[in-house]
Protein backbone atom coordinates (compact mmCIF):
# COMPACT_ATOMS: atom_id res chain seq x y z
CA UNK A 1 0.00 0.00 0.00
CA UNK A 2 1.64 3.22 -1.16
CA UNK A 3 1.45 5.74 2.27
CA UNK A 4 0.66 9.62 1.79
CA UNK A 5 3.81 11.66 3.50
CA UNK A 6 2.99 14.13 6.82
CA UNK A 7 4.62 16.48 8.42
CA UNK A 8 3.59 17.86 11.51
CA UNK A 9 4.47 21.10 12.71
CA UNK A 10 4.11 22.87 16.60
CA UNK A 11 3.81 18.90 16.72
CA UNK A 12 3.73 19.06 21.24
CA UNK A 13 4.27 15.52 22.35
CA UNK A 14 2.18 14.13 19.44
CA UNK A 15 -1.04 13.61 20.10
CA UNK A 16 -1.91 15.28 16.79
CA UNK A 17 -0.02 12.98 15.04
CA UNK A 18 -1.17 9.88 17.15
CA UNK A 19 -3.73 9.27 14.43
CA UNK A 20 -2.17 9.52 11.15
CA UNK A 21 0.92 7.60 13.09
CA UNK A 22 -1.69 4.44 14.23
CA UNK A 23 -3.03 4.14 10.42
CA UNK A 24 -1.76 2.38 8.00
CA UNK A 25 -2.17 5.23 5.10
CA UNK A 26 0.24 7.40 6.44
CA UNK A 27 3.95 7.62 7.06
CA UNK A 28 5.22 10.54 9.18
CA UNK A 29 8.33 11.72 8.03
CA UNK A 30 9.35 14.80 9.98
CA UNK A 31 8.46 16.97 12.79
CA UNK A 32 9.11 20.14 14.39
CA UNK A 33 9.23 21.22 18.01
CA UNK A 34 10.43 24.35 20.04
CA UNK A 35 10.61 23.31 23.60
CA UNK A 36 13.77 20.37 23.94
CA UNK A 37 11.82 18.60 26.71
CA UNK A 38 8.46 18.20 24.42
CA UNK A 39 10.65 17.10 21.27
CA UNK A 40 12.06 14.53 23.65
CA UNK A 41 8.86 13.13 24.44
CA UNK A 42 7.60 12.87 20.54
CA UNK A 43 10.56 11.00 20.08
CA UNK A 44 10.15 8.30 22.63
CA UNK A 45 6.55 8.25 21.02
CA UNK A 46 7.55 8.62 17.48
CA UNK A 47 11.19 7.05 16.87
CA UNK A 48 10.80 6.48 13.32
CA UNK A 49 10.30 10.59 12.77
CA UNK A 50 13.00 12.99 11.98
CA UNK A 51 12.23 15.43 14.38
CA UNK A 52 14.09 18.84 14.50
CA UNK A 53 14.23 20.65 17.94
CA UNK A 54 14.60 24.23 17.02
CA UNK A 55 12.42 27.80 16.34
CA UNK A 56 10.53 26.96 13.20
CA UNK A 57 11.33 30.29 11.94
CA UNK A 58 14.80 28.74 11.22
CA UNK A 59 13.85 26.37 8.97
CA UNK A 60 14.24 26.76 5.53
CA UNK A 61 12.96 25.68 2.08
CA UNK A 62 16.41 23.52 1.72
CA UNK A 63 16.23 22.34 5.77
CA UNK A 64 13.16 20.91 4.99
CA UNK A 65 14.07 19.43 2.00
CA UNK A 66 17.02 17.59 3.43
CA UNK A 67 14.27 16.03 6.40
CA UNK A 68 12.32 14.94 4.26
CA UNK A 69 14.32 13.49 1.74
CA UNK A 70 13.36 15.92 -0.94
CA UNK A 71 10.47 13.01 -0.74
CA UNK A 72 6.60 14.50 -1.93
CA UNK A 73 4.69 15.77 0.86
CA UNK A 74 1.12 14.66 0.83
CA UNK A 75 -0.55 16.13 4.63
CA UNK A 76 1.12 19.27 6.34
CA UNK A 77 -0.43 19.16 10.12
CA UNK A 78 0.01 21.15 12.99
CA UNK A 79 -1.71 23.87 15.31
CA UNK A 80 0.56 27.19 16.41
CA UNK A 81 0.68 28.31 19.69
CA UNK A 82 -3.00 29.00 21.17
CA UNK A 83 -2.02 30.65 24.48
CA UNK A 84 -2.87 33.89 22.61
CA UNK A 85 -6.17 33.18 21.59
CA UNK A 86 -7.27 30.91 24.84
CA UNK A 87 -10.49 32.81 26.23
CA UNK A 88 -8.46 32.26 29.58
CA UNK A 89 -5.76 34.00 28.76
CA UNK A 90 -5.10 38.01 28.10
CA UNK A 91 -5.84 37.35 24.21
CA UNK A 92 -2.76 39.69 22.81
CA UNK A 93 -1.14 39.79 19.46
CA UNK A 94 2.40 38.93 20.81
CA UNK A 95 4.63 36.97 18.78
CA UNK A 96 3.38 33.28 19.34
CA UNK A 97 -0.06 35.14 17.84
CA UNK A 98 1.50 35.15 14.55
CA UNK A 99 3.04 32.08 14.50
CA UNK A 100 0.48 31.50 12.10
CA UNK A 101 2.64 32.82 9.52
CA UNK A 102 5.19 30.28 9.73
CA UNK A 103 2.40 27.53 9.36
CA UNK A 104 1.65 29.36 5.85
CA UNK A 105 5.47 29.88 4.78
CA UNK A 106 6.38 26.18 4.95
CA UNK A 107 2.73 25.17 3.22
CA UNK A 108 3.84 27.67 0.67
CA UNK A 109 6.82 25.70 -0.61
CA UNK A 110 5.92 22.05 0.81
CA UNK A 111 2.79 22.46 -1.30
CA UNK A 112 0.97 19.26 0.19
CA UNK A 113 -2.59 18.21 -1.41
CA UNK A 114 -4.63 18.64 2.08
CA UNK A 115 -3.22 20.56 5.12
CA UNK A 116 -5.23 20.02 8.80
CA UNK A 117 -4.64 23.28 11.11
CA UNK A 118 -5.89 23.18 14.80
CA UNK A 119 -6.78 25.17 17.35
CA UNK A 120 -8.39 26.82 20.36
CA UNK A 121 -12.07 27.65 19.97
CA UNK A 122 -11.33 31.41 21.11
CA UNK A 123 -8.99 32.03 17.48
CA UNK A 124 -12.77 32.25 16.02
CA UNK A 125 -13.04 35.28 18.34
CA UNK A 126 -9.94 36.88 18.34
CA UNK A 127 -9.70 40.84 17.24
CA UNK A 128 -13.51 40.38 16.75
CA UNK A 129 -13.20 37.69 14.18
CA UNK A 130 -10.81 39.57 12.03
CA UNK A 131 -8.03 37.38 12.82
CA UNK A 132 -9.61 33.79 11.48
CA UNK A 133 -10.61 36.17 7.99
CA UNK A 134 -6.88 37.26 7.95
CA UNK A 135 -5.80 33.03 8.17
CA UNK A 136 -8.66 31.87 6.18
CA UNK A 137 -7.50 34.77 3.06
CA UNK A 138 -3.44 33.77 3.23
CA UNK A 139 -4.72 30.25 2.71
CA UNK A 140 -6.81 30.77 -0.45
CA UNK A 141 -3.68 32.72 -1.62
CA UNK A 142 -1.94 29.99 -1.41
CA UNK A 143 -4.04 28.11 -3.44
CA UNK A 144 -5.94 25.65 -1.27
CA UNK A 145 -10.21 26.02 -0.67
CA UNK A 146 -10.55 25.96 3.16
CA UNK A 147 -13.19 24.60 5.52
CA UNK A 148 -13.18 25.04 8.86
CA UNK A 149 -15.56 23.55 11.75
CA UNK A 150 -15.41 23.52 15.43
CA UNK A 151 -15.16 20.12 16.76
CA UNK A 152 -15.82 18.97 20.48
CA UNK A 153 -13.22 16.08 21.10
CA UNK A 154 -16.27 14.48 23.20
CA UNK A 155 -18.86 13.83 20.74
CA UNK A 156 -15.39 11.29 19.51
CA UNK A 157 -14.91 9.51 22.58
CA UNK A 158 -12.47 11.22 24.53
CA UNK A 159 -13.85 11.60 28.31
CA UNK A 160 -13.73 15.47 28.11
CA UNK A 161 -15.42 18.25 27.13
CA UNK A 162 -12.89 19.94 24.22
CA UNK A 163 -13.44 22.13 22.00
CA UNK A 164 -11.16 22.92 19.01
CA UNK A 165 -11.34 24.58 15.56
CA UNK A 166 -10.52 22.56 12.30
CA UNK A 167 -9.32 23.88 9.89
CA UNK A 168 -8.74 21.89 6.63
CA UNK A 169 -7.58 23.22 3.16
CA UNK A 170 -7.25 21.50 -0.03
CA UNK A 171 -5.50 22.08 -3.30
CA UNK A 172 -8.54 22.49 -5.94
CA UNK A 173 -11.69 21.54 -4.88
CA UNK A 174 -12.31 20.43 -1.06
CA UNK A 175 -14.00 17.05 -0.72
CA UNK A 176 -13.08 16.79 2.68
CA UNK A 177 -15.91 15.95 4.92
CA UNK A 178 -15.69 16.23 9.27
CA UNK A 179 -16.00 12.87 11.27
CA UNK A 180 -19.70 12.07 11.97
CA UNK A 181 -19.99 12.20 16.12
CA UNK A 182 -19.62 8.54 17.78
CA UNK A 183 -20.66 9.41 21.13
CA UNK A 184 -23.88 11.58 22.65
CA UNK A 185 -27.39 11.75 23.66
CA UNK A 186 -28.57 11.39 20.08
CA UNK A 187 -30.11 8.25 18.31
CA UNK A 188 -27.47 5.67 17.16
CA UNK A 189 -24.74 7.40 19.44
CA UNK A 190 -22.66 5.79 22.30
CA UNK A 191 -22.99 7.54 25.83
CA UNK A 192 -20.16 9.79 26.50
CA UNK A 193 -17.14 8.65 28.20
CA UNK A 194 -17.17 9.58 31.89
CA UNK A 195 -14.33 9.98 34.49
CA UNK A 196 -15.87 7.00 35.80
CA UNK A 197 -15.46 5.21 32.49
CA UNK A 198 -11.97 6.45 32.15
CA UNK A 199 -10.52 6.16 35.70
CA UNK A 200 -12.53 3.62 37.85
CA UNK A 201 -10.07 1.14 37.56
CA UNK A 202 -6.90 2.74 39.32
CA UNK A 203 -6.17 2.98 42.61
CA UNK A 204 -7.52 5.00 45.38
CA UNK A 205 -4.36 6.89 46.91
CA UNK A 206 -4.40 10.60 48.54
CA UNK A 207 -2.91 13.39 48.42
CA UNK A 208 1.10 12.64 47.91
CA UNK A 209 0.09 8.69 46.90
CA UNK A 210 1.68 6.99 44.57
CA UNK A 211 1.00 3.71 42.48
CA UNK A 212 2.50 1.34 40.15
CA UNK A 213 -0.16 -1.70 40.06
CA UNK A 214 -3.89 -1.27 38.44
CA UNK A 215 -6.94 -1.55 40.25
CA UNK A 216 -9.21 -4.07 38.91
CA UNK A 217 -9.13 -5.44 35.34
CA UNK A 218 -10.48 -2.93 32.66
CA UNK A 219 -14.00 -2.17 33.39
CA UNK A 220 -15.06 -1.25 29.39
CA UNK A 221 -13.93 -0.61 26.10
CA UNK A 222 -12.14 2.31 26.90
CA UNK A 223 -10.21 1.05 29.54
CA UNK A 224 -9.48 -1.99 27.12
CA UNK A 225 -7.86 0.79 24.92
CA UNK A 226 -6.24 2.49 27.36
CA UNK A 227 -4.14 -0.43 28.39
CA UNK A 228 -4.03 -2.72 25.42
CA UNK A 229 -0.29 -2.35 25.63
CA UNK A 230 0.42 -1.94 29.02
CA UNK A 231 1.00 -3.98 32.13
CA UNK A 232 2.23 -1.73 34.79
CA UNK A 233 0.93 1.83 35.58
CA UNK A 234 3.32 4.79 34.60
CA UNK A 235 2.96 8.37 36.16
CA UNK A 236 0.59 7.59 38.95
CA UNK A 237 2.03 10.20 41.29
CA UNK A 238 -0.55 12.67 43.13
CA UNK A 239 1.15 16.19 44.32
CA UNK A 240 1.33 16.41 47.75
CA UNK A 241 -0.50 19.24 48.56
CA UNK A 242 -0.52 21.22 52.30
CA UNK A 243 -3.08 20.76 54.76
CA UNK A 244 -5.66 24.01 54.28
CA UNK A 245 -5.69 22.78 50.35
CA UNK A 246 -6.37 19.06 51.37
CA UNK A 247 -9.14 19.95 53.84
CA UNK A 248 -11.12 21.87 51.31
CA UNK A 249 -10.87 19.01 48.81
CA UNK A 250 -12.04 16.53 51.22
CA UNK A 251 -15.17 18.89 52.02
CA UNK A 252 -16.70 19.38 48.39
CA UNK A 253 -18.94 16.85 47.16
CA UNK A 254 -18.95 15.64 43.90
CA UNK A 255 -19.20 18.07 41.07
CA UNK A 256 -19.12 20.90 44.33
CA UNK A 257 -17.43 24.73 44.64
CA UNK A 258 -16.35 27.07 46.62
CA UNK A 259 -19.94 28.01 47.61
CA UNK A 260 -20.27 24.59 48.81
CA UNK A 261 -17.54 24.96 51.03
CA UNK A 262 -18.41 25.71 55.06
CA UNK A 263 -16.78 29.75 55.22
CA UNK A 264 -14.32 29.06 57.91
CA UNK A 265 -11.98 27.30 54.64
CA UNK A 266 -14.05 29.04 51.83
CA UNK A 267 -10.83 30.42 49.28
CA UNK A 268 -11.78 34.04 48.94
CA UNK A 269 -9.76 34.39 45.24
CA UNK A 270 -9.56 32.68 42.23
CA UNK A 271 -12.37 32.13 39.83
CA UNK A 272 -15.58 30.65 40.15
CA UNK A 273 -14.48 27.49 38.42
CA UNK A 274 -11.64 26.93 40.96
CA UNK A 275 -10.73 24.96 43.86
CA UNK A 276 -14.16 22.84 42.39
CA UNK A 277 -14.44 18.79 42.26
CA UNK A 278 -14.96 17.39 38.97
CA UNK A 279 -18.00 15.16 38.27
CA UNK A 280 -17.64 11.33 38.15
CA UNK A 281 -20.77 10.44 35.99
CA UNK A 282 -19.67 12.77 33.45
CA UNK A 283 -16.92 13.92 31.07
CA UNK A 284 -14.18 16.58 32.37
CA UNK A 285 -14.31 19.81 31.60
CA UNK A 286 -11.39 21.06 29.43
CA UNK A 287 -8.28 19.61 30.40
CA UNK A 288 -5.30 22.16 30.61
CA UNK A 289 -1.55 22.43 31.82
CA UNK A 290 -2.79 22.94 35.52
CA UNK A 291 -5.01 20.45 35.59
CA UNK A 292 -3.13 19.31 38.91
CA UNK A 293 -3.75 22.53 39.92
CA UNK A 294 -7.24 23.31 42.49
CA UNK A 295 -6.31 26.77 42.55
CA UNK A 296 -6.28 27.18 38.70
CA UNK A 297 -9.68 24.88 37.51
CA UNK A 298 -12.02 22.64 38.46
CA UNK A 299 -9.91 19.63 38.74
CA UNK A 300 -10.28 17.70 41.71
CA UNK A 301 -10.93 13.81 41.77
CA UNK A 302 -14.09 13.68 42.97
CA UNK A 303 -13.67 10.03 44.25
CA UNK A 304 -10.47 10.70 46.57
CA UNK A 305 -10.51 14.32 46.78
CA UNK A 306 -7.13 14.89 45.63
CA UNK A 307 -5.04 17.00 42.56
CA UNK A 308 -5.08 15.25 39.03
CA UNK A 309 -1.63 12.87 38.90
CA UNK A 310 -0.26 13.03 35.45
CA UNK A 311 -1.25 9.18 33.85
CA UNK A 312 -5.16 10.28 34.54
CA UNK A 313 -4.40 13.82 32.91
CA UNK A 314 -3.52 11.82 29.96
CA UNK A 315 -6.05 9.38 30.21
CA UNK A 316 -8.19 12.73 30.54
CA UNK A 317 -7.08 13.11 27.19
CA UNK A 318 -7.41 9.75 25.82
CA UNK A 319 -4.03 8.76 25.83
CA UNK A 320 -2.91 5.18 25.98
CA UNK A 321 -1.10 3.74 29.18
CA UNK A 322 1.91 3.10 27.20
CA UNK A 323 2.31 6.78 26.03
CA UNK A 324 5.28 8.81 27.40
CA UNK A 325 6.11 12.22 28.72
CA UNK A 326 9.33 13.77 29.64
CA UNK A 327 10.68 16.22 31.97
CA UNK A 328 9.46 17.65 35.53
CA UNK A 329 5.81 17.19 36.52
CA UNK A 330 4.76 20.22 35.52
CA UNK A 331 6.70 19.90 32.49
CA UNK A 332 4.56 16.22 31.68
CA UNK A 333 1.74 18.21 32.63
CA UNK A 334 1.89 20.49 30.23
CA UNK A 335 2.77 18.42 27.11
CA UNK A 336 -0.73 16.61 28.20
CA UNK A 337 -2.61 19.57 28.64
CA UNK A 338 -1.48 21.18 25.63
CA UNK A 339 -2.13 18.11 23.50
CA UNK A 340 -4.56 17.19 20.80
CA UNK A 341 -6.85 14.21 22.27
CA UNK A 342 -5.65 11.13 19.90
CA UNK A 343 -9.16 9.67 19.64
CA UNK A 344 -9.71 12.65 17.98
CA UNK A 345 -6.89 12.58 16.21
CA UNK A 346 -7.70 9.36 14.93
CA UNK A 347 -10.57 10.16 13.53
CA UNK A 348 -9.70 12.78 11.67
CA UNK A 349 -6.75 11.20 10.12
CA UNK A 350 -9.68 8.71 9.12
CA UNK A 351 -11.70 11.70 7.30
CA UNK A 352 -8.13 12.86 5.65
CA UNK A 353 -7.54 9.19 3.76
CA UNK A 354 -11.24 9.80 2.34
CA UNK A 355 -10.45 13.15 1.01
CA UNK A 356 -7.26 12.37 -0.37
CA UNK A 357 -8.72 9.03 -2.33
């Protein structure tokens, strides 16, 4: 079977290319990643990728060339800094903001017959919606008809509520056509994946805990996923967090906040999403680098009251078991957080094979 070529630029620790790397029409020949600890972890994920570890306004038409072979690039993938755009965030134009520009120089002489850009759901805001025209007209300059369509990453599967624009250009006309939901409250569609479907069979442990042995046996077929390829439990670590923290944790119910708290340990800052227990009979909300953080989102187990540890942050994400992260905590935390979920991944790369036939 004759594979179409991808790169993947901004690629994180891969979760983007997770799903044109687990099918069988695809061949990933070279990425490119900023941050040395994140490039690490692609590689341990990806070792048959060239990856280069460097600013990708260094590379050139002929340093890309020499990556890839001078081979024929079929997919260019890849979605720029979104820290910028994030509705959390304080939405400036800095420099990551037009990192964008990059994405279109390299398209411009890779010239690839479908390209797959992602990002935050707050880009489709930004500067009042100028900012997505601005992308969307540098694309058709480039030659390619564009489509773009927010997608929630758990109408696919993944136990999280995630929202992320896709936008997918072809050369000549665009055939390409979004995945279909799996998973909902509609007719024909598979409940959504809970944190109880996603996390009920680890171990209890508290704050500071740590584990290396599962639970039970997987529970259902997304456990069965999860560990397909794994025997032993990786990254089961909870922070160890200080005794006001722990006693406000222990006091919200599931799914509670800080108005639920008694006002003796009530936080009086942070947001009304903070220092809040997640909900175990539903999905998480949106997963990001602090998610092991109370003080930053609602992200407390709501079984054993603790912070996130960084295997069910991935899991979060939909993840398998046997996926790797490098660095610090917070540095694993991030390259999770800041990850495209693979189920979704995967079926997109499914929609891009379609196209491209």
């Amino acid at each position: 079977m004759a594979k179409y070529n991808v790169i993947d630029l901004f690629a994180g620790v891969g979760g983007l290319s997770y799903g044109f790397a687990h099918n069988p029409n695809f061949k990933i020949i070279f990425a490119n990643e900023y941050e040395k600890d994140i490039a690490k972890a692609y590689t341990l994920n990806h070792p048959g990728v060239n990856v280069i570890n460097e600013d990708i306004r260094n590379l050139t038409k002929k340093r890309i060339l020499e990556a890839t072979e001078g081979k024929t690039i079929d997919v260019l993938v890849g979605g720029p800094p979104c820290q910028s755009y994030s509705t959390l965030g304080k939405r400036q134009m800095d420099d990551r903001a037009w990192l964008f520009e990059e994405y279109c120089r390299i398209l411009s002489f890779v010239k690839p017959r479908l390209f797959l850009f992602e990002n935050v759901s707050g880009l489709l805001s930004m500067q009042g919606g100028k900012l997505i025209d601005v992308i969307k007209e540098r694309f058709l300059k480039l030659g390619y008809e564009v489509q773009i369509k927010l997608l929630n990453a758990v109408d696919y599967g993944v136990p999280q509520y995630r929202e992320r624009v896709i936008l997918v250009g072809m050369r000549g006309t665009n055939c390409f056509k979004y995945p279909a939901p799996t998973h909902g409250d509609g007719k024909g569609l598979l409940p959504y994946v809970t944190l109880e479907d996603a996390l009920s069979d680890l171990p209890s442990i508290k704050s500071g805990g740590r584990a290396t042995k599962y639970k039970t046996k997987p529970k259902n077929a997304y456990q069965e996923w999860l560990r397909k390829n794994s025997t032993s439990l990786e990254e089961f670590e909870a922070p160890k967090n200080g005794e006001r923290i722990r006693a406000i944790m222990e006091a919200l119910p599931d799914g509670g906040s800080k108005e639920d708290l008694p006002e003796e340990i009530r936080p009086t800052s942070g947001y009304g999403n903070t220092y809040a227990k997640m909900w175990w009979k539903k999905p998480a909300p949106t997963m990001t680098r602090n998610f092991a953080t109370p003080s930053s989102s609602r992200c407390i187990h709501p079984r054993d009251s603790r912070s996130l540890t960084t295997r069910e942050g991935a899991r979060l994400q939909s993840f398998p078991d046997d996926y790797k992260f490098y660095g610090s905590r917070a540095r694993k935390n991030l390259e999770v957080g800041n990850a495209v979920p693979p189920l979704l991944s995967i079926a997109l790369a499914k929609q891009v094979v379609k196209a491209l036939k």
